[in-house]
PDB file of N, CA and C in Angstrom:
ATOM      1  N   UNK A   1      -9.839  -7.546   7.232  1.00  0.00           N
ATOM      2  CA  UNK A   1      -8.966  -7.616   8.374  1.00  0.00           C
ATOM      3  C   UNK A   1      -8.190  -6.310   8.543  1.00  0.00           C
ATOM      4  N   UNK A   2      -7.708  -5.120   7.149  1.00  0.00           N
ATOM      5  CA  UNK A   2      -6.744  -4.049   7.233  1.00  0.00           C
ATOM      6  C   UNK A   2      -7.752  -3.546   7.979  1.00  0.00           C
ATOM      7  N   UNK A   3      -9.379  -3.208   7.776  1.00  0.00           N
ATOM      8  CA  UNK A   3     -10.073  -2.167   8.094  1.00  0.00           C
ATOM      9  C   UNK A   3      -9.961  -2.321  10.231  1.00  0.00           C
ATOM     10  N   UNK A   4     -10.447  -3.517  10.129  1.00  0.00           N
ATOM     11  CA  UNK A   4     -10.417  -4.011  11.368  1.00  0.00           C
ATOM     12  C   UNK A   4      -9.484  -3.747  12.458  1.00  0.00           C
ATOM     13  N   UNK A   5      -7.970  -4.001  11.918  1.00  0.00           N
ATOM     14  CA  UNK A   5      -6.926  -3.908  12.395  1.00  0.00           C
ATOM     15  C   UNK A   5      -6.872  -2.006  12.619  1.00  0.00           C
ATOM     16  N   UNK A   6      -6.824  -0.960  11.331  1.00  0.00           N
ATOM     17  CA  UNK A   6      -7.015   0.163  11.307  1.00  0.00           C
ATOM     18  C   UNK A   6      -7.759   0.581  12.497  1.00  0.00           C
ATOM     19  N   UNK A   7      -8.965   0.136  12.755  1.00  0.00           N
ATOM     20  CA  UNK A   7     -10.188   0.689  13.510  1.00  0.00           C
ATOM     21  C   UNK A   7      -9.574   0.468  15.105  1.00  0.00           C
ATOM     22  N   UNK A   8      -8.726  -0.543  15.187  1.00  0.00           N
ATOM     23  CA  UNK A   8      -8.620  -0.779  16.675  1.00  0.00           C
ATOM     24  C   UNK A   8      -7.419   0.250  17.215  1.00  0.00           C
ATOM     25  N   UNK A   9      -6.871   0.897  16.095  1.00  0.00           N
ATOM     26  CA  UNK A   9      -4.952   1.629  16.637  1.00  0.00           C
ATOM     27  C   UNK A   9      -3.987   1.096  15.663  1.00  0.00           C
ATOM     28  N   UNK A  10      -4.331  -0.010  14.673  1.00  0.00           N
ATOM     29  CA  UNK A  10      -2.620  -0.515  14.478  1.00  0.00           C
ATOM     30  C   UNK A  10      -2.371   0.692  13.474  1.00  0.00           C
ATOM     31  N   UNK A  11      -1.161   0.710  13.214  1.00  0.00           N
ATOM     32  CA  UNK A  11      -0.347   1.952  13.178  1.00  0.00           C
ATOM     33  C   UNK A  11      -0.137   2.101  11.175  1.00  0.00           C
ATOM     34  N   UNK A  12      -0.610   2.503  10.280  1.00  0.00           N
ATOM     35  CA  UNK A  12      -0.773   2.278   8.717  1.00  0.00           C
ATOM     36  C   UNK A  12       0.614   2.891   8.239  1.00  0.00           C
ATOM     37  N   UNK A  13       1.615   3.407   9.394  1.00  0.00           N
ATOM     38  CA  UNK A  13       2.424   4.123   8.959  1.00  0.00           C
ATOM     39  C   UNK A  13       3.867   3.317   9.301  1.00  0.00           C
ATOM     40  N   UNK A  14       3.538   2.383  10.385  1.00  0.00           N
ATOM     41  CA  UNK A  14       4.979   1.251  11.304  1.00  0.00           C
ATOM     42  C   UNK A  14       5.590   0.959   9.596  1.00  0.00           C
ATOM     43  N   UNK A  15       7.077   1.000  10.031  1.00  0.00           N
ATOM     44  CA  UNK A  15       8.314   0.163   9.131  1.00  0.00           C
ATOM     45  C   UNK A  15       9.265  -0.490   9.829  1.00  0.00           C
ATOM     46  N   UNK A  16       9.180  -1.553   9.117  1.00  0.00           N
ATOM     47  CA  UNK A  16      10.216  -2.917   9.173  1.00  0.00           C
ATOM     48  C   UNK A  16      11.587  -2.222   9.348  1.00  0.00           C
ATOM     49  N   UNK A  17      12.215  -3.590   9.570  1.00  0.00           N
ATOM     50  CA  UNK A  17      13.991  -3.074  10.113  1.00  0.00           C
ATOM     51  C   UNK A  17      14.130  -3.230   8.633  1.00  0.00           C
ATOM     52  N   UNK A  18      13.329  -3.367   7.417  1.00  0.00           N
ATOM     53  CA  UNK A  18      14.150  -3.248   5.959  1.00  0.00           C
ATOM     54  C   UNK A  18      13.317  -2.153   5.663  1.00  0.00           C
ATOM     55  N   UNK A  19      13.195  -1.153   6.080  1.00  0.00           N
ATOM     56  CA  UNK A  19      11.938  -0.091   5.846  1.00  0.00           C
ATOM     57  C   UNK A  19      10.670   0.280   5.258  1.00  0.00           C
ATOM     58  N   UNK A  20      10.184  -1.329   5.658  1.00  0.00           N
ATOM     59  CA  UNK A  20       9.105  -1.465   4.367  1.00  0.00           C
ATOM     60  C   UNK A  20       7.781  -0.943   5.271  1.00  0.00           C
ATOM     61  N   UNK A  21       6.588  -0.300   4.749  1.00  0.00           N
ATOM     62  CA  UNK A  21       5.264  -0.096   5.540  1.00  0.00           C
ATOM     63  C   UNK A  21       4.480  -1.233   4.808  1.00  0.00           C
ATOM     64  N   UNK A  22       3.262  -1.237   5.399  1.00  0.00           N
ATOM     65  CA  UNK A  22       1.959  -2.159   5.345  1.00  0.00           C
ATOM     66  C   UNK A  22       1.635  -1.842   3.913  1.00  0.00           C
ATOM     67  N   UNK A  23       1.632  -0.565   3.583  1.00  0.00           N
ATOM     68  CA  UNK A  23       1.481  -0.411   1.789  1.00  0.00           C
ATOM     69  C   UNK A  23       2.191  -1.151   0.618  1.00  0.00           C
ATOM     70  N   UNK A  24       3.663  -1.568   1.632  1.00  0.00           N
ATOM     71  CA  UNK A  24       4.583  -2.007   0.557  1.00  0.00           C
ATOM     72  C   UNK A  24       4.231  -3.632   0.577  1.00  0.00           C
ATOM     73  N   UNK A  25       3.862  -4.097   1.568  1.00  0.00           N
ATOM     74  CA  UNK A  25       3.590  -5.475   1.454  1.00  0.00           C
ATOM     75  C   UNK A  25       1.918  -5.486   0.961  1.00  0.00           C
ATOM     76  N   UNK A  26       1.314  -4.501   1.042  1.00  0.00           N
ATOM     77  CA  UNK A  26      -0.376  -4.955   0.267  1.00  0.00           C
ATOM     78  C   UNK A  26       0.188  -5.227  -1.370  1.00  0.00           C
ATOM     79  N   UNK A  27       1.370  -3.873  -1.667  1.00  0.00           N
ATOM     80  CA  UNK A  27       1.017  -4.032  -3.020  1.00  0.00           C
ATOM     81  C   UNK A  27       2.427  -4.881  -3.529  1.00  0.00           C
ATOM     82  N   UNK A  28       3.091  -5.825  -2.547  1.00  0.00           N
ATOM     83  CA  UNK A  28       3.788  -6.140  -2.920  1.00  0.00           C
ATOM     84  C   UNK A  28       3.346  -8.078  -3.641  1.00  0.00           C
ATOM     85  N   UNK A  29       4.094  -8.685  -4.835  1.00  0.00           N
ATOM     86  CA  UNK A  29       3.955  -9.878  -5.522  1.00  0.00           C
ATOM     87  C   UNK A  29       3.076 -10.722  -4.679  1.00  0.00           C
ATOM     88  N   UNK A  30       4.073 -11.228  -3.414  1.00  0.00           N
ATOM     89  CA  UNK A  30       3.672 -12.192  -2.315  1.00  0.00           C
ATOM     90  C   UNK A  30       2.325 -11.401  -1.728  1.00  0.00           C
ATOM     91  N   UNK A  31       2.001 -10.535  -1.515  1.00  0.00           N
ATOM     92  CA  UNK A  31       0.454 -10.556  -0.975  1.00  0.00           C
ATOM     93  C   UNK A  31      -0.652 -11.106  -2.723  1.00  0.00           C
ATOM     94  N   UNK A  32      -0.398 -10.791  -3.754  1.00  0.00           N
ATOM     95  CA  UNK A  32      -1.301 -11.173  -4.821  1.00  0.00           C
ATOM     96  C   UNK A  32      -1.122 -12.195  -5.246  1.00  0.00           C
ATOM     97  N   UNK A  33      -0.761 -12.987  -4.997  1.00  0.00           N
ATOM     98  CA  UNK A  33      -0.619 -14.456  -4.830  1.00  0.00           C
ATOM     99  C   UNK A  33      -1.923 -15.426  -3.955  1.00  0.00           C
ATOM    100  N   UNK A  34      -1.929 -14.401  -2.749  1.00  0.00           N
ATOM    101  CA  UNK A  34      -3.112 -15.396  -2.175  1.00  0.00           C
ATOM    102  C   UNK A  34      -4.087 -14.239  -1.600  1.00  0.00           C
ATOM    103  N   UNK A  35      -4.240 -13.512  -2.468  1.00  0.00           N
ATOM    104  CA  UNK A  35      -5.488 -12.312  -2.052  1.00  0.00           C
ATOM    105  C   UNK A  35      -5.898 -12.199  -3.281  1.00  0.00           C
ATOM    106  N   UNK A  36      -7.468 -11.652  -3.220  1.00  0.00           N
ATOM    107  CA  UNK A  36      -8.143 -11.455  -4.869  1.00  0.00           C
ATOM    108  C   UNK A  36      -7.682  -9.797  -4.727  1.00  0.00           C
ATOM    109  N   UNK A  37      -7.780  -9.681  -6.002  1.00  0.00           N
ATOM    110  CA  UNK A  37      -7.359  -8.024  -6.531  1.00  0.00           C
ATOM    111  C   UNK A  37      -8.450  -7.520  -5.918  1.00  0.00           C
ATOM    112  N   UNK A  38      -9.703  -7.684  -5.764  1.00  0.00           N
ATOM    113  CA  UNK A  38     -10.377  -6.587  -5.004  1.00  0.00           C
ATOM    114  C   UNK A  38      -9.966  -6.377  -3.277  1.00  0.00           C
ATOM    115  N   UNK A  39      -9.780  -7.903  -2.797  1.00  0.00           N
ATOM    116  CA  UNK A  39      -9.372  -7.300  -1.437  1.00  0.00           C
ATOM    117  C   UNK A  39      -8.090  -6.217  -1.147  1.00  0.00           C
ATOM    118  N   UNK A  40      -7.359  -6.761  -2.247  1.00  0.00           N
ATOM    119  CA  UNK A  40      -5.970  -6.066  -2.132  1.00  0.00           C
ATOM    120  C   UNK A  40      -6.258  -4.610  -2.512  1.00  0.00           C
ATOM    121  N   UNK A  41      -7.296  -4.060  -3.310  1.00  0.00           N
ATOM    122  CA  UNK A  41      -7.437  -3.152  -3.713  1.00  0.00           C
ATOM    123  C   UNK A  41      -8.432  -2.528  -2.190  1.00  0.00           C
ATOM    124  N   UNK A  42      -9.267  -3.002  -1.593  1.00  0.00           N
ATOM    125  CA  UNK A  42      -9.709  -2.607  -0.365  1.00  0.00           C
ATOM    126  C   UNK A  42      -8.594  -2.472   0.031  1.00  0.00           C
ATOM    127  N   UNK A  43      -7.853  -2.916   0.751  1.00  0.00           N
ATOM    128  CA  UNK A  43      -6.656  -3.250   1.592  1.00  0.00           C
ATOM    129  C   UNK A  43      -5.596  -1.504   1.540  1.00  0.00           C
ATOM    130  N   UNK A  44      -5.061  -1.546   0.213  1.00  0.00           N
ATOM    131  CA  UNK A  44      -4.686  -0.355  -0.233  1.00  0.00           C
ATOM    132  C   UNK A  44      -5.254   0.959  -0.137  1.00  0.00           C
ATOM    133  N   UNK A  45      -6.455   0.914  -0.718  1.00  0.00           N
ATOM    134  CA  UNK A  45      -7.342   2.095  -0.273  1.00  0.00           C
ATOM    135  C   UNK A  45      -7.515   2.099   1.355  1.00  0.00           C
ATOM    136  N   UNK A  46      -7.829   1.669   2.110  1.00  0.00           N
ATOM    137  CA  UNK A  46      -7.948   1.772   3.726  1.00  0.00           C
ATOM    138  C   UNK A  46      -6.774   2.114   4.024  1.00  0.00           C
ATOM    139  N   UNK A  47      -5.675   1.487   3.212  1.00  0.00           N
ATOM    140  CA  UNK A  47      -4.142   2.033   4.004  1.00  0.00           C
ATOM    141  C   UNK A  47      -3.810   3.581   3.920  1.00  0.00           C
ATOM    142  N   UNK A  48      -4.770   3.824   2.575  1.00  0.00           N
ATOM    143  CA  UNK A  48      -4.290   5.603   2.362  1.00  0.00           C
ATOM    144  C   UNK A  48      -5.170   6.038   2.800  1.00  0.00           C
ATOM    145  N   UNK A  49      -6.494   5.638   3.274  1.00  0.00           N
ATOM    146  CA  UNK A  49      -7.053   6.532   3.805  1.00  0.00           C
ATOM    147  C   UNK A  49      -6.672   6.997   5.926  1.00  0.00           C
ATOM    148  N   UNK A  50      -5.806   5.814   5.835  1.00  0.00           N
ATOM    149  CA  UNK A  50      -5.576   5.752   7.252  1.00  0.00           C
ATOM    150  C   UNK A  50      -4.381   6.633   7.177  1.00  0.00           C
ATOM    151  N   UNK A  51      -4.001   7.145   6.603  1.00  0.00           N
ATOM    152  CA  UNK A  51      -2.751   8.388   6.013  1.00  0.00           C
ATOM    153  C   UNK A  51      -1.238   7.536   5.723  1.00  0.00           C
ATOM    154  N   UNK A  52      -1.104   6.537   5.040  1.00  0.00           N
ATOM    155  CA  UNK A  52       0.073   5.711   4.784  1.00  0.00           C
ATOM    156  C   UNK A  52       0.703   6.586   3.472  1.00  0.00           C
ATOM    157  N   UNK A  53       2.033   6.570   3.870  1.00  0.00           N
ATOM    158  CA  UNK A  53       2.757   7.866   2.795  1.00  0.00           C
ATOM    159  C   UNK A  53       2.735   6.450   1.611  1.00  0.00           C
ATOM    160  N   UNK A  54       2.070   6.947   0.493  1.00  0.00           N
ATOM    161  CA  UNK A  54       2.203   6.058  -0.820  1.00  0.00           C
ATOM    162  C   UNK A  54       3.747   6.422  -1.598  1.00  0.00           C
ATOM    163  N   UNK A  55       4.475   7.387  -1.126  1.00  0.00           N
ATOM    164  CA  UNK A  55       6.159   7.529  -1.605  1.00  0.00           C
ATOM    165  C   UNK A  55       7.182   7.189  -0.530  1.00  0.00           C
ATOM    166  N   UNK A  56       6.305   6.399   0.066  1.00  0.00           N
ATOM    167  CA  UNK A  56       7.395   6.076   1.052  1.00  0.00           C
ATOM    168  C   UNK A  56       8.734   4.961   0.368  1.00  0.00           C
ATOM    169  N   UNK A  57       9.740   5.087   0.745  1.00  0.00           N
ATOM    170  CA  UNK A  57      10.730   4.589   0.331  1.00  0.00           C
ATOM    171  C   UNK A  57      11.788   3.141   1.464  1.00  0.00           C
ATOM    172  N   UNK A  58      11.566   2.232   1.015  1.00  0.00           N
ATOM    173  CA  UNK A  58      12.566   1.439   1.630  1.00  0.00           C
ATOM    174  C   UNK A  58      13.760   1.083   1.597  1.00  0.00           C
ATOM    175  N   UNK A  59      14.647   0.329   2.349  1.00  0.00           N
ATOM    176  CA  UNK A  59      15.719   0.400   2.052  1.00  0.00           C
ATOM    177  C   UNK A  59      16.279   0.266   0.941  1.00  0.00           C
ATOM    178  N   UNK A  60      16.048  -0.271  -0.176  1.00  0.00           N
ATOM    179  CA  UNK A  60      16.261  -0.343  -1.194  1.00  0.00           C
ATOM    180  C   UNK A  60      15.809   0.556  -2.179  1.00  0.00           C
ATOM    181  N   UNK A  61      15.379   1.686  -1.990  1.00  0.00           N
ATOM    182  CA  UNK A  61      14.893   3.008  -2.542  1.00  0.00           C
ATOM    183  C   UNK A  61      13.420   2.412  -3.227  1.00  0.00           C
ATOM    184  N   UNK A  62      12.612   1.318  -2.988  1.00  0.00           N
ATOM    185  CA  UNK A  62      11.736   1.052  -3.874  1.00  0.00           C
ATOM    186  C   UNK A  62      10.042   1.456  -2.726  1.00  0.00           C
ATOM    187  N   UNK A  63       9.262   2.381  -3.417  1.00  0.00           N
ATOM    188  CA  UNK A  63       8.410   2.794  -2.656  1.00  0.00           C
ATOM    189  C   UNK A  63       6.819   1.607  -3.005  1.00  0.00           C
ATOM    190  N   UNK A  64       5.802   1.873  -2.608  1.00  0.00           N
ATOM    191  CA  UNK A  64       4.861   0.728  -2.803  1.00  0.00           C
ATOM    192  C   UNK A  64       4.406   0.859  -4.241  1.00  0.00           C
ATOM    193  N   UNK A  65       4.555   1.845  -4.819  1.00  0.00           N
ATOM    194  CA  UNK A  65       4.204   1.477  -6.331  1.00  0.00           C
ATOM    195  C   UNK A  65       5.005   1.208  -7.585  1.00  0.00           C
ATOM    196  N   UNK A  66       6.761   1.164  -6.882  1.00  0.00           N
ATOM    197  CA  UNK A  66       7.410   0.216  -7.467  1.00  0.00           C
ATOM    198  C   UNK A  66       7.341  -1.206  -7.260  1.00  0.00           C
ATOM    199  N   UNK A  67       6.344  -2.066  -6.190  1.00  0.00           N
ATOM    200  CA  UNK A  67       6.273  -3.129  -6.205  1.00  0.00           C
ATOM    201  C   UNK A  67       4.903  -3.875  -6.885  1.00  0.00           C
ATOM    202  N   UNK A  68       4.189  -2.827  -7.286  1.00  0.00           N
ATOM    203  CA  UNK A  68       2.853  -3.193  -8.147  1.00  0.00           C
ATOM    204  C   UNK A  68       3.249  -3.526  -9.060  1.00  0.00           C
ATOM    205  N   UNK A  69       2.888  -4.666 -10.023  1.00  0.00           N
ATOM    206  CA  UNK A  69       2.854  -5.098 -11.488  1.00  0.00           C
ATOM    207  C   UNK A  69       2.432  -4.544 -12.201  1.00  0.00           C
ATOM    208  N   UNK A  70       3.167  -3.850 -13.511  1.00  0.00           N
ATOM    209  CA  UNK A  70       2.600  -3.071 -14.408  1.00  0.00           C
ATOM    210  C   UNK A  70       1.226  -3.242 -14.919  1.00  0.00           C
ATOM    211  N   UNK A  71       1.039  -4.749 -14.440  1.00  0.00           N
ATOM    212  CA  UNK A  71      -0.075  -4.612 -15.399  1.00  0.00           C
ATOM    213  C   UNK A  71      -1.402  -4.416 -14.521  1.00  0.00           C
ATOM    214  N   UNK A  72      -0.914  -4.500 -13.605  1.00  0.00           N
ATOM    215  CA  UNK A  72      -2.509  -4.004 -12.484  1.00  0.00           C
ATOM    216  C   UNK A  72      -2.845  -2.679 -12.764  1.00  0.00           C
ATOM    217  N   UNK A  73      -3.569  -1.805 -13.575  1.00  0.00           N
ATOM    218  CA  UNK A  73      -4.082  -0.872 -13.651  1.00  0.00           C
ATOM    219  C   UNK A  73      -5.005  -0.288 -12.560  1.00  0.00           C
ATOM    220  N   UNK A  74      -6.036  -1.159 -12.205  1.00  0.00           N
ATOM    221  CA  UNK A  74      -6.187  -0.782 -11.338  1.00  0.00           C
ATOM    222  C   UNK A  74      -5.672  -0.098  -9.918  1.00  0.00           C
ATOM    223  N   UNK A  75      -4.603  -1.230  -9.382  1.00  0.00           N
ATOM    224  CA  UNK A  75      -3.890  -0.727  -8.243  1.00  0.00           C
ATOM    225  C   UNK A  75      -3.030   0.053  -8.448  1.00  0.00           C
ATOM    226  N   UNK A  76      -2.460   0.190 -10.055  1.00  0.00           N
ATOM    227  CA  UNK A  76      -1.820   1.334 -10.478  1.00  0.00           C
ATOM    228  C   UNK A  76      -2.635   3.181 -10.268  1.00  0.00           C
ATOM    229  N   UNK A  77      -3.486   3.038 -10.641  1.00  0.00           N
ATOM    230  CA  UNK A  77      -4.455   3.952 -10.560  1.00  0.00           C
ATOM    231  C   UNK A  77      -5.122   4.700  -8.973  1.00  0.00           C
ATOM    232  N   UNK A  78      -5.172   3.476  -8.466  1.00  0.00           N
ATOM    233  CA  UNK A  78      -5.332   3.907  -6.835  1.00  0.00           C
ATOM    234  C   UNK A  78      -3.993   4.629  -6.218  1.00  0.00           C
ATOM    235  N   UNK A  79      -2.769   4.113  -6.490  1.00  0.00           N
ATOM    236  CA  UNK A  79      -1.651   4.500  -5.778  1.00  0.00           C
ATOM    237  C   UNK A  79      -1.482   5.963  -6.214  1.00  0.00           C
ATOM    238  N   UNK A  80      -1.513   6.171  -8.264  1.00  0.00           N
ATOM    239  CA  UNK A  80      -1.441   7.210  -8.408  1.00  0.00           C
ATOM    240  C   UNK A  80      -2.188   8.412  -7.710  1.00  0.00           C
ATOM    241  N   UNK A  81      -3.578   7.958  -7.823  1.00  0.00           N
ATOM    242  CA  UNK A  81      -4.495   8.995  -7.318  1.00  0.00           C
ATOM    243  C   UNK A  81      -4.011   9.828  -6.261  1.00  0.00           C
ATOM    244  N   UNK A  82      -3.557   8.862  -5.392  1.00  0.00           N
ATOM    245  CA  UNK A  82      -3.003   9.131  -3.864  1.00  0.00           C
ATOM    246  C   UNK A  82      -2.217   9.917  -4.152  1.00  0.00           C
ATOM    247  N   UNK A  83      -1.048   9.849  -5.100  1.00  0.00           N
ATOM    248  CA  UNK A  83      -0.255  10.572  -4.935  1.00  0.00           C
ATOM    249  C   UNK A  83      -0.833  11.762  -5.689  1.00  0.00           C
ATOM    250  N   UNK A  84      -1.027  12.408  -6.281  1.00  0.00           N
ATOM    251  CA  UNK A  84      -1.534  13.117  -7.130  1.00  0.00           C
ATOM    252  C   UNK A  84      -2.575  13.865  -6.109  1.00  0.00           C
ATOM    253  N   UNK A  85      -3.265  13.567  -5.176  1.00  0.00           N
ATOM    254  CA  UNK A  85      -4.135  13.833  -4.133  1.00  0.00           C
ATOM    255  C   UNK A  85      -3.057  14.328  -2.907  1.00  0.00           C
ATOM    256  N   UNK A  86      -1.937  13.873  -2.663  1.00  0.00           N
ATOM    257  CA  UNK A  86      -1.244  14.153  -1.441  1.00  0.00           C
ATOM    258  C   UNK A  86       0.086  15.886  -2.037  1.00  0.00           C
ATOM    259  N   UNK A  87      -0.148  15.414  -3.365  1.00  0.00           N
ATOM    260  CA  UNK A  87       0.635  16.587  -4.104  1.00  0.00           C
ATOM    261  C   UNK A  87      -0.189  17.924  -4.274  1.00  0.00           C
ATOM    262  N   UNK A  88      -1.174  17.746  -4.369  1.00  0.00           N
ATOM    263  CA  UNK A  88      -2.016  19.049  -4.345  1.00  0.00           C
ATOM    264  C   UNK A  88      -1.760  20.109  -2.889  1.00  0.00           C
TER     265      UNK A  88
END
């Protein structure tokens, strides 16, 4: 559905009146609850490739890979990349 949504215009970069983007809710608790880790991990990857700032910061100073669970390595690993890729 992210790719879908992406492909037609919706915007990978829009923030909430609490300043959250579409990154912060893929990798946030409440989306892995009722998504499998691979969609969420599609989901994430399409968001950065659609240019979603992975340091983006919300009102609460917490960016999307302070809301990943330590123990997801995986989605840990994707976010890093990004950043590590957007720092070069």
């Amino acid at each position: 559905m992210v790719k879908l949504l992406l492909s037609r215009g919706a915007d990978s970069c829009a923030v909430t009146s609490q300043g959250k983007t579409p990154l912060h809710y893929a990798c946030g608790w409440w989306f892995r609850v009722d998504c499998p880790s691979e969609t969420r991990n599609e989901c994430v990857r399409a968001l950065i490739q659609a240019g979603t700032n992975v340091t983006s910061e919300d009102d609460h100073g917490r960016t999307p890979i302070d809301m990943v669970n330590e123990q997801d390595f995986v989605l840990l690993g994707i976010l890093g990349s990004a950043i590590h890729t957007t720092r070069d």
